[in-house]
C-alpha atoms as a PDB file:
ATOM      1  CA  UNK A   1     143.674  79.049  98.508  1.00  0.00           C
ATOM      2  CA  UNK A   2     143.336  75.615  97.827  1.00  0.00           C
ATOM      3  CA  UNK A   3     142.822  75.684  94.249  1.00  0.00           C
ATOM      4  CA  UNK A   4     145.860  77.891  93.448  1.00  0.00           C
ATOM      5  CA  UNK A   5     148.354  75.882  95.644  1.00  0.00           C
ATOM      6  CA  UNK A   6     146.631  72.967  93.374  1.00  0.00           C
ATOM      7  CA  UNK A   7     147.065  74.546  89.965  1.00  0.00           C
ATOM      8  CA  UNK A   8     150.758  75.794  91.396  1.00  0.00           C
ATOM      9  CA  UNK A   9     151.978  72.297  91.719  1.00  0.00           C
ATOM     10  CA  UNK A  10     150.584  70.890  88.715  1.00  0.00           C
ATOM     11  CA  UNK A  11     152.425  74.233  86.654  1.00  0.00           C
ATOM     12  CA  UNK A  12     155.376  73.123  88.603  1.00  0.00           C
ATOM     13  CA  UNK A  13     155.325  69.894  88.094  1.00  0.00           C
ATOM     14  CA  UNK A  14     155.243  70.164  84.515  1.00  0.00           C
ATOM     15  CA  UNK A  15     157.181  72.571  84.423  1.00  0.00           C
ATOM     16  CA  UNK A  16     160.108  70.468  86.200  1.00  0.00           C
ATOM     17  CA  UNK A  17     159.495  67.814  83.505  1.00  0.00           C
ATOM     18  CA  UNK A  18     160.238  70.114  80.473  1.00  0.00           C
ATOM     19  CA  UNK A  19     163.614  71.559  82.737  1.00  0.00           C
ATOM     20  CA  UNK A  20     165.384  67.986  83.357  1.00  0.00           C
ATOM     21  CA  UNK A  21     164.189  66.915  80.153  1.00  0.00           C
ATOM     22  CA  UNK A  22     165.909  69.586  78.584  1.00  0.00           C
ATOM     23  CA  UNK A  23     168.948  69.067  80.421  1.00  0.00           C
ATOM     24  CA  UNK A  24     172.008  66.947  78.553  1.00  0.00           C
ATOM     25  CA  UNK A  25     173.637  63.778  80.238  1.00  0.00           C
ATOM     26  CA  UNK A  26     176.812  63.323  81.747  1.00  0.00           C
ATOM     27  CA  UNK A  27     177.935  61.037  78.640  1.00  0.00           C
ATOM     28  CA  UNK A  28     177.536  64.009  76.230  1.00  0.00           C
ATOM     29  CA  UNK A  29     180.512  65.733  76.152  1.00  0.00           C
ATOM     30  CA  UNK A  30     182.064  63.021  74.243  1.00  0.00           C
ATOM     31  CA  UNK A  31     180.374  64.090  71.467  1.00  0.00           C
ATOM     32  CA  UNK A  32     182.160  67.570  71.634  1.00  0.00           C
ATOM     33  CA  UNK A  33     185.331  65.408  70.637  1.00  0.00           C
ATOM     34  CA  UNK A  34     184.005  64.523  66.781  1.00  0.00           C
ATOM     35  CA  UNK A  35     182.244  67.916  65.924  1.00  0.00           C
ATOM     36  CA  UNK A  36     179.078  68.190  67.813  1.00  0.00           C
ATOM     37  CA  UNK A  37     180.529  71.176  69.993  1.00  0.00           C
ATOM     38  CA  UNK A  38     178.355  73.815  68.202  1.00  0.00           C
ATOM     39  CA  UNK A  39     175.024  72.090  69.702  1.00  0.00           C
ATOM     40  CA  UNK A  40     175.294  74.256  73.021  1.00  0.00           C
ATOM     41  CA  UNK A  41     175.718  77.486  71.580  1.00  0.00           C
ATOM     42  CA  UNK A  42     172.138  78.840  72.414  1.00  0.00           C
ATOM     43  CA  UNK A  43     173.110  79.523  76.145  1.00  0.00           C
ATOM     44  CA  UNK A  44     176.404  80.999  75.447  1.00  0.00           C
ATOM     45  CA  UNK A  45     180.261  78.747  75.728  1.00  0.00           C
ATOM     46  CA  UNK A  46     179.564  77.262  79.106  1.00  0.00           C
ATOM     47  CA  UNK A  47     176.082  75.859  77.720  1.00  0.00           C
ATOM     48  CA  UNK A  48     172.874  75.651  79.958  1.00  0.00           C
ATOM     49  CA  UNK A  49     174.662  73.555  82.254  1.00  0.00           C
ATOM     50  CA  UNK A  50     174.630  76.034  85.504  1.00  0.00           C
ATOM     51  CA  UNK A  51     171.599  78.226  84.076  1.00  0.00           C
ATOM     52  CA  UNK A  52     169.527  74.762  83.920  1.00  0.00           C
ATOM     53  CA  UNK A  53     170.693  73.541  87.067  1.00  0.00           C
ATOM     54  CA  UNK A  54     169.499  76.303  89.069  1.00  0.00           C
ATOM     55  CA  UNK A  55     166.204  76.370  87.486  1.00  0.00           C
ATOM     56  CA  UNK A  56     165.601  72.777  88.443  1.00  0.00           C
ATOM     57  CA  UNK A  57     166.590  73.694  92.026  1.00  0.00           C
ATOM     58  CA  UNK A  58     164.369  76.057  92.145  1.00  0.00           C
ATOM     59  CA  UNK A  59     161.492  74.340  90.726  1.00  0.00           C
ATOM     60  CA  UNK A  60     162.351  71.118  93.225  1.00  0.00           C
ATOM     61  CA  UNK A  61     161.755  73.754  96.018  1.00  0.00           C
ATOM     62  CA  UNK A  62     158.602  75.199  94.842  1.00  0.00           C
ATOM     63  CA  UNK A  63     157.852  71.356  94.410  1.00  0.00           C
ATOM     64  CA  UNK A  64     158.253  70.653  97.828  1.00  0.00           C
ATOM     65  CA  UNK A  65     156.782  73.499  99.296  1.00  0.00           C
ATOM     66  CA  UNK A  66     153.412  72.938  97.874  1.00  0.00           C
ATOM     67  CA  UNK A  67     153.479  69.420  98.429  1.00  0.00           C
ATOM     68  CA  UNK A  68     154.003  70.090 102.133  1.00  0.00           C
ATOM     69  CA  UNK A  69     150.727  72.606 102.413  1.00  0.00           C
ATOM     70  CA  UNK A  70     148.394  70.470  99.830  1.00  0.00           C
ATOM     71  CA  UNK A  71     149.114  67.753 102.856  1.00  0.00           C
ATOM     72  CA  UNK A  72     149.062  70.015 105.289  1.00  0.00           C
ATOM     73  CA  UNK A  73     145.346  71.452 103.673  1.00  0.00           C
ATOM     74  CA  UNK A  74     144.259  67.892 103.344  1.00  0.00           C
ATOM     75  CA  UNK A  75     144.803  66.302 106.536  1.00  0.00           C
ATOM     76  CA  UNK A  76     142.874  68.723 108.362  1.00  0.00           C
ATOM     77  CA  UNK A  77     139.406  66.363 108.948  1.00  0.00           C
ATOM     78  CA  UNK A  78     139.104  64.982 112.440  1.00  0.00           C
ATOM     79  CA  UNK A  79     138.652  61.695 112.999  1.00  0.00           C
ATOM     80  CA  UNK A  80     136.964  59.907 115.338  1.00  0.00           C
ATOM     81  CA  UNK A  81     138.968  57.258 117.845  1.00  0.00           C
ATOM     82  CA  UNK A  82     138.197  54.241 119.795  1.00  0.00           C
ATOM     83  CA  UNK A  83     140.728  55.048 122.415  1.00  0.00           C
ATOM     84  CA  UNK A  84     139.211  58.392 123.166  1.00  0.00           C
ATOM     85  CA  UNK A  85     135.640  56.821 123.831  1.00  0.00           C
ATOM     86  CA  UNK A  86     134.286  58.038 119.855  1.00  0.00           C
ATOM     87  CA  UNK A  87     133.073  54.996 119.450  1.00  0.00           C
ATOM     88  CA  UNK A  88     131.882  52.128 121.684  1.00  0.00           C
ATOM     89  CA  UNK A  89     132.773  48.353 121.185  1.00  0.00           C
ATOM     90  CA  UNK A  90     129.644  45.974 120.191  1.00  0.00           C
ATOM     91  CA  UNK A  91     128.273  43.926 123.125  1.00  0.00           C
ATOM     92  CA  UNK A  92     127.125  40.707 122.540  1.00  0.00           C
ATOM     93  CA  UNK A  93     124.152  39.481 121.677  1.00  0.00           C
ATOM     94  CA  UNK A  94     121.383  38.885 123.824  1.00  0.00           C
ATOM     95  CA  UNK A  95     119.044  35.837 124.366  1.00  0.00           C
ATOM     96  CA  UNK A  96     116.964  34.892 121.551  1.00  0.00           C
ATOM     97  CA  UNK A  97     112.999  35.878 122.133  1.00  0.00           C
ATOM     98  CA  UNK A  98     110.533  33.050 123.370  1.00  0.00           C
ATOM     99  CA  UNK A  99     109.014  32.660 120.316  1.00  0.00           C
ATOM    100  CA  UNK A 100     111.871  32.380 118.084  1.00  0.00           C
ATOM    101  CA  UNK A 101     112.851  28.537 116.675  1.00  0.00           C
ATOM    102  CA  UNK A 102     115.852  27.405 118.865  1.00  0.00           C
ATOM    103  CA  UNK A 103     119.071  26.061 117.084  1.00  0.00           C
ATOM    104  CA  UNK A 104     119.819  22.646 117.161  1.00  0.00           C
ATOM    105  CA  UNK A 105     123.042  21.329 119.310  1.00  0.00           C
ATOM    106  CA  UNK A 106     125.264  19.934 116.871  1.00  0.00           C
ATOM    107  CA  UNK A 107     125.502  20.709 112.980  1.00  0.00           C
ATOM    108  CA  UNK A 108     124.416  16.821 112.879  1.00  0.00           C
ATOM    109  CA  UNK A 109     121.674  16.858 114.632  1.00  0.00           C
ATOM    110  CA  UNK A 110     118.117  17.388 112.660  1.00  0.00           C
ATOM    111  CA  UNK A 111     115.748  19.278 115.237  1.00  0.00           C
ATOM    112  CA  UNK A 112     112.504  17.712 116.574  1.00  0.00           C
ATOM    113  CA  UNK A 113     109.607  17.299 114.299  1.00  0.00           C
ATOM    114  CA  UNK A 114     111.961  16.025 111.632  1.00  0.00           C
ATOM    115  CA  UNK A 115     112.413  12.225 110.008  1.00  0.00           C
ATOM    116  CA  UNK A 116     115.609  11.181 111.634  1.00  0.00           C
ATOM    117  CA  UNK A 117     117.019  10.692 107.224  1.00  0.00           C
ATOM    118  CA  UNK A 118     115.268  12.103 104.143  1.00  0.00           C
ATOM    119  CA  UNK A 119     112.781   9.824 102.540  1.00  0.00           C
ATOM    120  CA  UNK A 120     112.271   7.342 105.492  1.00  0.00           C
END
């Protein structure tokens, strides 16, 4: 169901291109006035105006529609939430082992056992 809805839009979408593409601008009718009326006859007098028109309605529609249920298809994966205890928060950490080498105080500070400034 997926896949169709998928291969719909992109038909549709292409499809919508080649329609508006095809359609002529509002500037164009001033070329009517110094001989280029004859251009429109393929769709009959009123040229594709109306004919074109609906088709890209219809196409915008079709558009929309299957952008709606490829979201709608998509979204569908739960996901998991802090507020609804899916995950917990990190604690801190604990104390170090005995064994382990302790920090030193202050970044300054060298720890003991070491010559108070290199070389000396």
């Amino acid at each position: 169901m997926y896949t169709l809805i998928v291969v719909l839009h992109v038909i549709v979408s292409i499809a919508m291109i080649l329609i508006i593409l095809l359609q002529t601008g509002k500037g164009s009718d001033i070329g009517a006035v110094f001989g280029g009326g004859s251009s429109q006859t393929l769709f009959g007098s009123t040229g594709p105006t109306s004919f074109l028109s609906k088709l890209t309605a219809g196409a915008a529609i079709v558009f929309m529609v299957t952008s709606l249920l490829l979201a709608y298809f998509s979204g569908g994966g739960s996901v998991g939430s802090i507020m609804r205890g899916g995950a917990t928060a990190p604690s801190m950490p604990g104390p170090a082992p005995a064994g382990a080498p302790a920090l030193p105080a202050s970044p300054g500070v060298p720890p003991a056992g070491f010559p108070a400034a290199p070389g000396k």
